[in-house]
Each structure stands twice: as C-alpha cells, then as structure tokens.
N, C-alpha and C. Protein backbone atom coordinates (compact mmCIF):
# COMPACT_ATOMS: atom_id res chain seq x y z
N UNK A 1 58.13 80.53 158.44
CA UNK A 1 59.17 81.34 157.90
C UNK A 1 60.48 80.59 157.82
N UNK A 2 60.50 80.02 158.74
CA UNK A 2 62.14 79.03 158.63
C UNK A 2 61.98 78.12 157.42
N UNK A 3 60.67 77.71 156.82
CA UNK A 3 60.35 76.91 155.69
C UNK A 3 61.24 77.57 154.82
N UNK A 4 60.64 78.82 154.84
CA UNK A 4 60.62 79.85 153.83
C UNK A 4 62.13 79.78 153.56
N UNK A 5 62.53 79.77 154.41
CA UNK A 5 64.40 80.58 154.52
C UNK A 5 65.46 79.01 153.98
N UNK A 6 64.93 78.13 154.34
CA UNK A 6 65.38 77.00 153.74
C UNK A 6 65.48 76.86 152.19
N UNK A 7 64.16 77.29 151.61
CA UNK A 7 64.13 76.91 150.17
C UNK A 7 64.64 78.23 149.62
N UNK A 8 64.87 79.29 150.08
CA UNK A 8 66.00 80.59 149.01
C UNK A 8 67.71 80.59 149.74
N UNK A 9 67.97 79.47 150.63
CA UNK A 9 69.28 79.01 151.40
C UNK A 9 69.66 80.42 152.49
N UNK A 10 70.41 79.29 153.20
CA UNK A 10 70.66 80.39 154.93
C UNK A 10 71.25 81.37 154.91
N UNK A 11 70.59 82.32 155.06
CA UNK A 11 70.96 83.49 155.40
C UNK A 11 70.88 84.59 154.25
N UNK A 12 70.59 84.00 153.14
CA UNK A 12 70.32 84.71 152.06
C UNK A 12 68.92 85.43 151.76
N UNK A 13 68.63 86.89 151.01
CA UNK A 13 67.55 87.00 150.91
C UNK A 13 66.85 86.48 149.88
N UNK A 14 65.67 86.59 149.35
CA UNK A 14 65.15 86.51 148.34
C UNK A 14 66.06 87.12 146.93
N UNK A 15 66.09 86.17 145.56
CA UNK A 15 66.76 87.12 144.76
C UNK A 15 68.12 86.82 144.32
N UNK A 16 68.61 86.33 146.08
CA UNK A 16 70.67 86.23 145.77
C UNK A 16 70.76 84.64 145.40
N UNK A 17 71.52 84.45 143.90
CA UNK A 17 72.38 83.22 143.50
C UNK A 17 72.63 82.64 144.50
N UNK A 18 72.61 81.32 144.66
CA UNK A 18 73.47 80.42 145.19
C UNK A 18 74.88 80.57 144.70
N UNK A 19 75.89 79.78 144.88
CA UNK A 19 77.55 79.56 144.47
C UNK A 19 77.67 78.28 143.73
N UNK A 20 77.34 78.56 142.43
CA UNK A 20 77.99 77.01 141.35
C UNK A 20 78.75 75.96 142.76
N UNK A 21 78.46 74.70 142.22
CA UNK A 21 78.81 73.52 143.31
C UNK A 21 80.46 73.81 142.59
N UNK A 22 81.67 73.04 143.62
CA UNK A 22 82.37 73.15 143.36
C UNK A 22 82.91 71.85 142.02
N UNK A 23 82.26 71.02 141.84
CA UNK A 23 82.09 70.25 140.73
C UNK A 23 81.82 71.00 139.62
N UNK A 24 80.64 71.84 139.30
CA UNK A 24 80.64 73.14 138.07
C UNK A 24 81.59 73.83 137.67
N UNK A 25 82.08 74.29 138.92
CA UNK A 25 83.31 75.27 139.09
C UNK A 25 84.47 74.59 137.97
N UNK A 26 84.87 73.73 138.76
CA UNK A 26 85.74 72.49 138.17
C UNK A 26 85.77 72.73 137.06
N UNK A 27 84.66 72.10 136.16
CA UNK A 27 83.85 71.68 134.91
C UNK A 27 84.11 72.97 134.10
N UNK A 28 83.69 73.98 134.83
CA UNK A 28 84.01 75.33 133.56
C UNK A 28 85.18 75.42 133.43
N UNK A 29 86.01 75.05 134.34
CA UNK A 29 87.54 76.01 134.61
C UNK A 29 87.76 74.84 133.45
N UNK A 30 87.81 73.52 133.35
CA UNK A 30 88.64 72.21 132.42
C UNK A 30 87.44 72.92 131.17
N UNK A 31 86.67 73.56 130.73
CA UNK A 31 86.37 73.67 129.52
C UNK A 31 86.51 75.64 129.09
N UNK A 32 87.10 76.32 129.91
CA UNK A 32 87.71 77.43 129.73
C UNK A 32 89.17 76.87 129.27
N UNK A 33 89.64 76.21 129.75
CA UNK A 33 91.53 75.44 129.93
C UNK A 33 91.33 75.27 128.48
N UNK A 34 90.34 73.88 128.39
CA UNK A 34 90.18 73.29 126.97
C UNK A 34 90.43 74.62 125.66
N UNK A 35 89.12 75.36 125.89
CA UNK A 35 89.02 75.74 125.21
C UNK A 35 90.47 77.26 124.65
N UNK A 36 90.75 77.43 126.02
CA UNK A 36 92.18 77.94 125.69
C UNK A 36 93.26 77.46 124.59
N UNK A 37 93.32 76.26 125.19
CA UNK A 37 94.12 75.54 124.60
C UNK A 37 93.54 75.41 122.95
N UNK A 38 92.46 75.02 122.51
CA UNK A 38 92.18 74.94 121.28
C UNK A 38 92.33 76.18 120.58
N UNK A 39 92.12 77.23 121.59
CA UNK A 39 92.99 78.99 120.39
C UNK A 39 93.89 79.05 120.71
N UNK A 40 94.86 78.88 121.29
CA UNK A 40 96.26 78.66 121.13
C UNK A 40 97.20 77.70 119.99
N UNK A 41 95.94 76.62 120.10
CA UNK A 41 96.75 75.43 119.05
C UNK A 41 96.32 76.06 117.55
N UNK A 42 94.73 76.77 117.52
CA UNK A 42 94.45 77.87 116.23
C UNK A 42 95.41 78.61 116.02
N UNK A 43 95.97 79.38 116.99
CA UNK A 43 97.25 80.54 116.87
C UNK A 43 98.41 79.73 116.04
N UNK A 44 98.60 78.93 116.83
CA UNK A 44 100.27 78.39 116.28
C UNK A 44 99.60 77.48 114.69
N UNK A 45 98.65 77.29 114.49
CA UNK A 45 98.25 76.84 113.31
C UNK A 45 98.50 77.90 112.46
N UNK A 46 97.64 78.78 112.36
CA UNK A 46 97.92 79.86 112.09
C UNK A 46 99.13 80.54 111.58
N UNK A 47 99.93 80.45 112.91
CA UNK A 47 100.99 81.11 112.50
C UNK A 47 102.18 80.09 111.55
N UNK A 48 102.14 79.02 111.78
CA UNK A 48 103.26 77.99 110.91
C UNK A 48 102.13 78.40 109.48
N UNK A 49 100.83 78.78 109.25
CA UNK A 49 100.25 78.70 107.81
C UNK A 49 100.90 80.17 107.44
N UNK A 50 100.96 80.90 108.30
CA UNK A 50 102.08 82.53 107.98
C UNK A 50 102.89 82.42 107.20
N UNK A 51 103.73 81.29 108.32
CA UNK A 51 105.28 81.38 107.69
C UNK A 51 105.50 80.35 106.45
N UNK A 52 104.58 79.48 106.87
CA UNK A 52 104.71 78.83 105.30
C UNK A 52 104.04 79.50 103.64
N UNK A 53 103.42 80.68 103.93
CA UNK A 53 102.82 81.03 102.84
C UNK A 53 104.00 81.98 102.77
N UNK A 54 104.80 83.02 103.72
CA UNK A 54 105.62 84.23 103.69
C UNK A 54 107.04 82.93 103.15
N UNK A 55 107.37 81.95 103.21
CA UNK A 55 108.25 80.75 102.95
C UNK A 55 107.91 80.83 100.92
N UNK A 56 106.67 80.68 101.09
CA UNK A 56 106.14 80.24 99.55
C UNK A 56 106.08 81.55 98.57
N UNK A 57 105.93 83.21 99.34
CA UNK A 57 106.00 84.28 98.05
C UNK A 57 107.44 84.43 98.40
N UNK A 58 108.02 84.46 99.40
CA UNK A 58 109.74 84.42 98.96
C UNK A 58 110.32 83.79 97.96
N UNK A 59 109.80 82.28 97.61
CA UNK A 59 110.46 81.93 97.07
C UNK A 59 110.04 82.30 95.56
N UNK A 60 108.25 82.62 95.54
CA UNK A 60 107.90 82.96 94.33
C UNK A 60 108.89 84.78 93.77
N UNK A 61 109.45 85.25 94.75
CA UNK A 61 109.35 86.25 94.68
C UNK A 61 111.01 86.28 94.24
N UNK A 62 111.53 85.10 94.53
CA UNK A 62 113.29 84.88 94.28
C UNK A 62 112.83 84.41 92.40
N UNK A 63 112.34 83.63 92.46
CA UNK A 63 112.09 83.00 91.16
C UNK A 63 111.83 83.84 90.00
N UNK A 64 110.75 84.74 90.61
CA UNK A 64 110.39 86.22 89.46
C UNK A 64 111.21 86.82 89.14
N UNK A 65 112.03 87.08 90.45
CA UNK A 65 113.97 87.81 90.56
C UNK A 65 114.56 87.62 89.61
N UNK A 66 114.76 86.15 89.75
CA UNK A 66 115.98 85.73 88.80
C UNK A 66 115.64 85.79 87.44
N UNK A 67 114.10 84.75 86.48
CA UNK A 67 113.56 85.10 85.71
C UNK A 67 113.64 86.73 85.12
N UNK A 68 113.62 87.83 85.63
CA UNK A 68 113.35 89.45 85.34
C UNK A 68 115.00 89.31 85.00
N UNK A 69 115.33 89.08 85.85
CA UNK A 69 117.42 89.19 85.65
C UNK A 69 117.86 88.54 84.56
N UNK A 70 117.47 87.11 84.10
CA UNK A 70 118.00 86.34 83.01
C UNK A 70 117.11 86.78 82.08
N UNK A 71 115.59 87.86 81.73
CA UNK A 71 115.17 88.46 81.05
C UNK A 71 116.33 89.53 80.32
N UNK A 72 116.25 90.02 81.31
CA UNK A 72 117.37 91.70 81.05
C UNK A 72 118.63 91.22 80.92
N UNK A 73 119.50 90.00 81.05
CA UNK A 73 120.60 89.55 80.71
C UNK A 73 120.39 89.42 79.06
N UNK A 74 119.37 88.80 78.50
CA UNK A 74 119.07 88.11 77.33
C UNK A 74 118.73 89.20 76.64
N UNK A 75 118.02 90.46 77.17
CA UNK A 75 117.61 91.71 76.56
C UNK A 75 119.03 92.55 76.31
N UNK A 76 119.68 92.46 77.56
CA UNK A 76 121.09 92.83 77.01
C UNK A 76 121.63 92.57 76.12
N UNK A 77 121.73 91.09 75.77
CA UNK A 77 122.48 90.80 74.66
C UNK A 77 121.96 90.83 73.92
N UNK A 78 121.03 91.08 73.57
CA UNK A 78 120.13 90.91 72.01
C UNK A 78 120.21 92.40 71.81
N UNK A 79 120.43 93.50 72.76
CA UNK A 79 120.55 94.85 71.88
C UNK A 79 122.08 95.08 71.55
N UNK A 80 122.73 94.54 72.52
CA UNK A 80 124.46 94.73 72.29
C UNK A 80 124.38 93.61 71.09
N UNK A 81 124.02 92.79 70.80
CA UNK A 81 124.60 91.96 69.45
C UNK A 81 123.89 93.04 68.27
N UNK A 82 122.81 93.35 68.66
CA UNK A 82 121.97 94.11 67.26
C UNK A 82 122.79 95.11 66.93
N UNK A 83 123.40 95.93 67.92
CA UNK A 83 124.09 97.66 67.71
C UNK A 83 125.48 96.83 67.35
N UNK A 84 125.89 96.13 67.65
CA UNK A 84 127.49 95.42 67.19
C UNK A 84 127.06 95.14 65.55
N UNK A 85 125.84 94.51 65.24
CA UNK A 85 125.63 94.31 63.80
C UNK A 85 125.32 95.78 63.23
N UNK A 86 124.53 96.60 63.59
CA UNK A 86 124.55 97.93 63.08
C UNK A 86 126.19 98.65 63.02
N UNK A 87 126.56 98.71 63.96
CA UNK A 87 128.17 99.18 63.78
C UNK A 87 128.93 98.50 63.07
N UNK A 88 128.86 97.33 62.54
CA UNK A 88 129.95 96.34 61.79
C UNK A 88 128.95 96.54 60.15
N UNK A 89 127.86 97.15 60.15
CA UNK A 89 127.24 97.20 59.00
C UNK A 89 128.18 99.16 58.38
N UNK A 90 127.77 99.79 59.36
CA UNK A 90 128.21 100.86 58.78
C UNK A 90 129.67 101.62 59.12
N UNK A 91 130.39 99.90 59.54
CA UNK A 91 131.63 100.23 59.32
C UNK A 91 132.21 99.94 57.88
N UNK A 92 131.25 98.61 57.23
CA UNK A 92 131.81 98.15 56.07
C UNK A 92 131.06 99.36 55.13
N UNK A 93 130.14 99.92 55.46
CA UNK A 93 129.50 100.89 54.61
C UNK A 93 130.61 102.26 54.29
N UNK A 94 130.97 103.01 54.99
CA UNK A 94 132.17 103.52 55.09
C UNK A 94 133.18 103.29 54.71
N UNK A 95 133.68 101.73 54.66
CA UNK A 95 135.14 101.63 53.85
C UNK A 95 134.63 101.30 52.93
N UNK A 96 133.63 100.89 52.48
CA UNK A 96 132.88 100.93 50.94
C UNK A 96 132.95 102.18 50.30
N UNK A 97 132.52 103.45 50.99
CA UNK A 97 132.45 104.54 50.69
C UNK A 97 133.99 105.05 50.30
N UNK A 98 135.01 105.15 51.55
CA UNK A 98 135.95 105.11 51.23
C UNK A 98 136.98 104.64 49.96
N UNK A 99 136.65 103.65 49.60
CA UNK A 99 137.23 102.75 48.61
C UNK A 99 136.58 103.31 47.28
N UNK A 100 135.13 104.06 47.46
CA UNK A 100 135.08 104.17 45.97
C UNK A 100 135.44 105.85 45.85
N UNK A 101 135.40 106.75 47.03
CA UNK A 101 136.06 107.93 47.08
C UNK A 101 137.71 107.61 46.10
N UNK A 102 138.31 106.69 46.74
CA UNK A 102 139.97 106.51 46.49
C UNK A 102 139.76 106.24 44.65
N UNK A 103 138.63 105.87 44.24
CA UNK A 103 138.79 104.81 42.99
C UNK A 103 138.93 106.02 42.10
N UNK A 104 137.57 106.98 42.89
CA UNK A 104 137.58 108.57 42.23
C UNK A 104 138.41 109.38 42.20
N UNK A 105 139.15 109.34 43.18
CA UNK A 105 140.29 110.49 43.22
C UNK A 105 141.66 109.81 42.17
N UNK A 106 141.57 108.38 42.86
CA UNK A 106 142.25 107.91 41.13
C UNK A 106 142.17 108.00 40.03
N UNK A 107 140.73 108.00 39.46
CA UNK A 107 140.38 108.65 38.29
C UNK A 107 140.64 110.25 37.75
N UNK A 108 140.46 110.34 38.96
CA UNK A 108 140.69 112.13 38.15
C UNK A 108 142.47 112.21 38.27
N UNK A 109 142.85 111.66 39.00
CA UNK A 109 144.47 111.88 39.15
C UNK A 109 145.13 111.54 37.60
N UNK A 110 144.45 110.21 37.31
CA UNK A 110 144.92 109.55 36.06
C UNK A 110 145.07 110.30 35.33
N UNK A 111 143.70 111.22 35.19
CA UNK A 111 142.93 111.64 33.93
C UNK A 111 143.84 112.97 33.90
N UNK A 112 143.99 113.20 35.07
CA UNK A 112 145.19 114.77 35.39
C UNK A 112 146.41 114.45 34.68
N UNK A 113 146.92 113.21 35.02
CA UNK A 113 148.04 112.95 34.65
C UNK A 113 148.91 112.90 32.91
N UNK A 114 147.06 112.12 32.21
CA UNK A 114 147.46 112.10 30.96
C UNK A 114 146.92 112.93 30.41
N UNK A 115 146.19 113.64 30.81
CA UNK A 115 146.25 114.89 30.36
C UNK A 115 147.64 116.11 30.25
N UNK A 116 148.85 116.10 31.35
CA UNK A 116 149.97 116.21 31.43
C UNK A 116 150.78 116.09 30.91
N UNK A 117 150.49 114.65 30.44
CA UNK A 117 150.96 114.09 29.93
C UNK A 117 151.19 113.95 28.39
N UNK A 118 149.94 114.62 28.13
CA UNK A 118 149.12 114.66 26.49
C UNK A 118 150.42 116.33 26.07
N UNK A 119 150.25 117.30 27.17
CA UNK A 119 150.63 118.07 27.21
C UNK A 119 152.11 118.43 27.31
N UNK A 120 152.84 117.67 28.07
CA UNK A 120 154.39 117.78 27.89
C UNK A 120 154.73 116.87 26.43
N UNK A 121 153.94 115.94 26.01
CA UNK A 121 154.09 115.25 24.73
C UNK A 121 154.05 116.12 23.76
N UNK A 122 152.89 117.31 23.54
CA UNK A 122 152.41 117.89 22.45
C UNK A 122 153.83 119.33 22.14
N UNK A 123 154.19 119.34 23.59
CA UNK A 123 155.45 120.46 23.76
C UNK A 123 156.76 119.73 23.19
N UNK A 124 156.91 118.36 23.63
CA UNK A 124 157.57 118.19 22.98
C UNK A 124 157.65 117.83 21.19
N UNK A 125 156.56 117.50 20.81
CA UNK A 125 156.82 117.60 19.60
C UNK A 125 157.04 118.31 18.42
N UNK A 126 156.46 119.89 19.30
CA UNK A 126 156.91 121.34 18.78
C UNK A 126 158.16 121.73 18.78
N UNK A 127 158.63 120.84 19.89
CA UNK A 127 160.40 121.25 19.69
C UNK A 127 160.91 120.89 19.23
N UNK A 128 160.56 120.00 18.46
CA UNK A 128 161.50 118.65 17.41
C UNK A 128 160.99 119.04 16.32
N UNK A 129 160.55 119.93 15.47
CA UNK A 129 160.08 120.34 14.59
C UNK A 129 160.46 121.92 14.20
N UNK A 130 161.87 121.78 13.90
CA UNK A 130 162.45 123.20 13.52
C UNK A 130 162.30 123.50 11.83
C-alpha cells in the first residue's frame, strides 16, 4: 500500500491533480502576460485605425461641406444673375411699352389738335366773309 500511495503522491487520494511544477506555472503566467500584451497592442491598433478613419470621413465630410457650399454659392448666382436678366428684360419691355403708349397719346393729341385747329380756321374764315 505505501507503493500504492507513492505513485497517486502523499497524502492524496486517488483522483486529486497534482500542482503544475512551478516552472509551468511560470510558463503560463509569461504566455497569459504575452498574450495580454498582444490584445492590448490589437486594442491600440485598433484604436489609432479609429481615429485615423474618424480623421479621414472628417475630412471627407469638410470637403463635401465646402463643395455643397461653393455648389449653392454658384446656384445662387446663377438664379440672381437669371432674375436680374428677367427684370432688366421686362424693365426695357415696359419702357418700350411706355414709349409707344406716349407716341399714341401723341397721335391722338396731334390729331385733336388739327382737328381744332381745322376748326378755329374754318370759323375763321366765315368771319371774313361778310
């Protein structure tokens, strides 16, 4: 029986683990460490690939900005020049209009006139004729 008790170690029964040598021990703890360390150095990889991609739609996202802005600057002016040419069209349209209103009212004024004119003539020549 003491054979026995030797080959499952002292004092132990049948069944119970031994204790990893302290060399194992060691060995896991430097490849738990390791391996810490390699997701940590993943993390901060990681995270500088974050900030460099959140770095890269900022700037795509300034660029679209400004582009949309010097869009609608250029859209601005192309409707303010168009309505400035519509308003400078039917401003000259209007004093066109105007001008031939005046040409008309001159005409008939004329036509009033020598007609008046036909008329204080025709009076007078009745009076000179006794």
């Amino acid at each position: 029986m003491a054979a026995a008790r030797s080959q499952q170690g002292v004092g132990r029964g049948p069944g119970v683990l031994s204790r990893p040598s302290p060399r194992r021990g060691l060995a896991l703890k430097d490849e738990r460490q390791r391996q810490l360390e390699r997701v940590r150095a993943e993390l901060e990889a990681e995270r500088l690939r974050a900030r460099e991609l959140r770095c890269h739609f900022t700037a795509a996202t300034r660029e679209l900005k400004e582009a949309a802005e010097q869009d609608r600057r250029l859209l601005a002016t192309r409707l303010h020049s168009a309505w400035a040419q519509r308003q400078a069209r039917e401003l000259q349209r209007l004093r066109e209009l105007i001008r031939w209103q005046r040409a008309v009212q001159i005409c008939q004024l004329l036509r009033s006139k020598e007609a008046e004119l036909r008329q204080v003539q025709g009076t007078l020549q009745r009076q000179r004729r006794p």
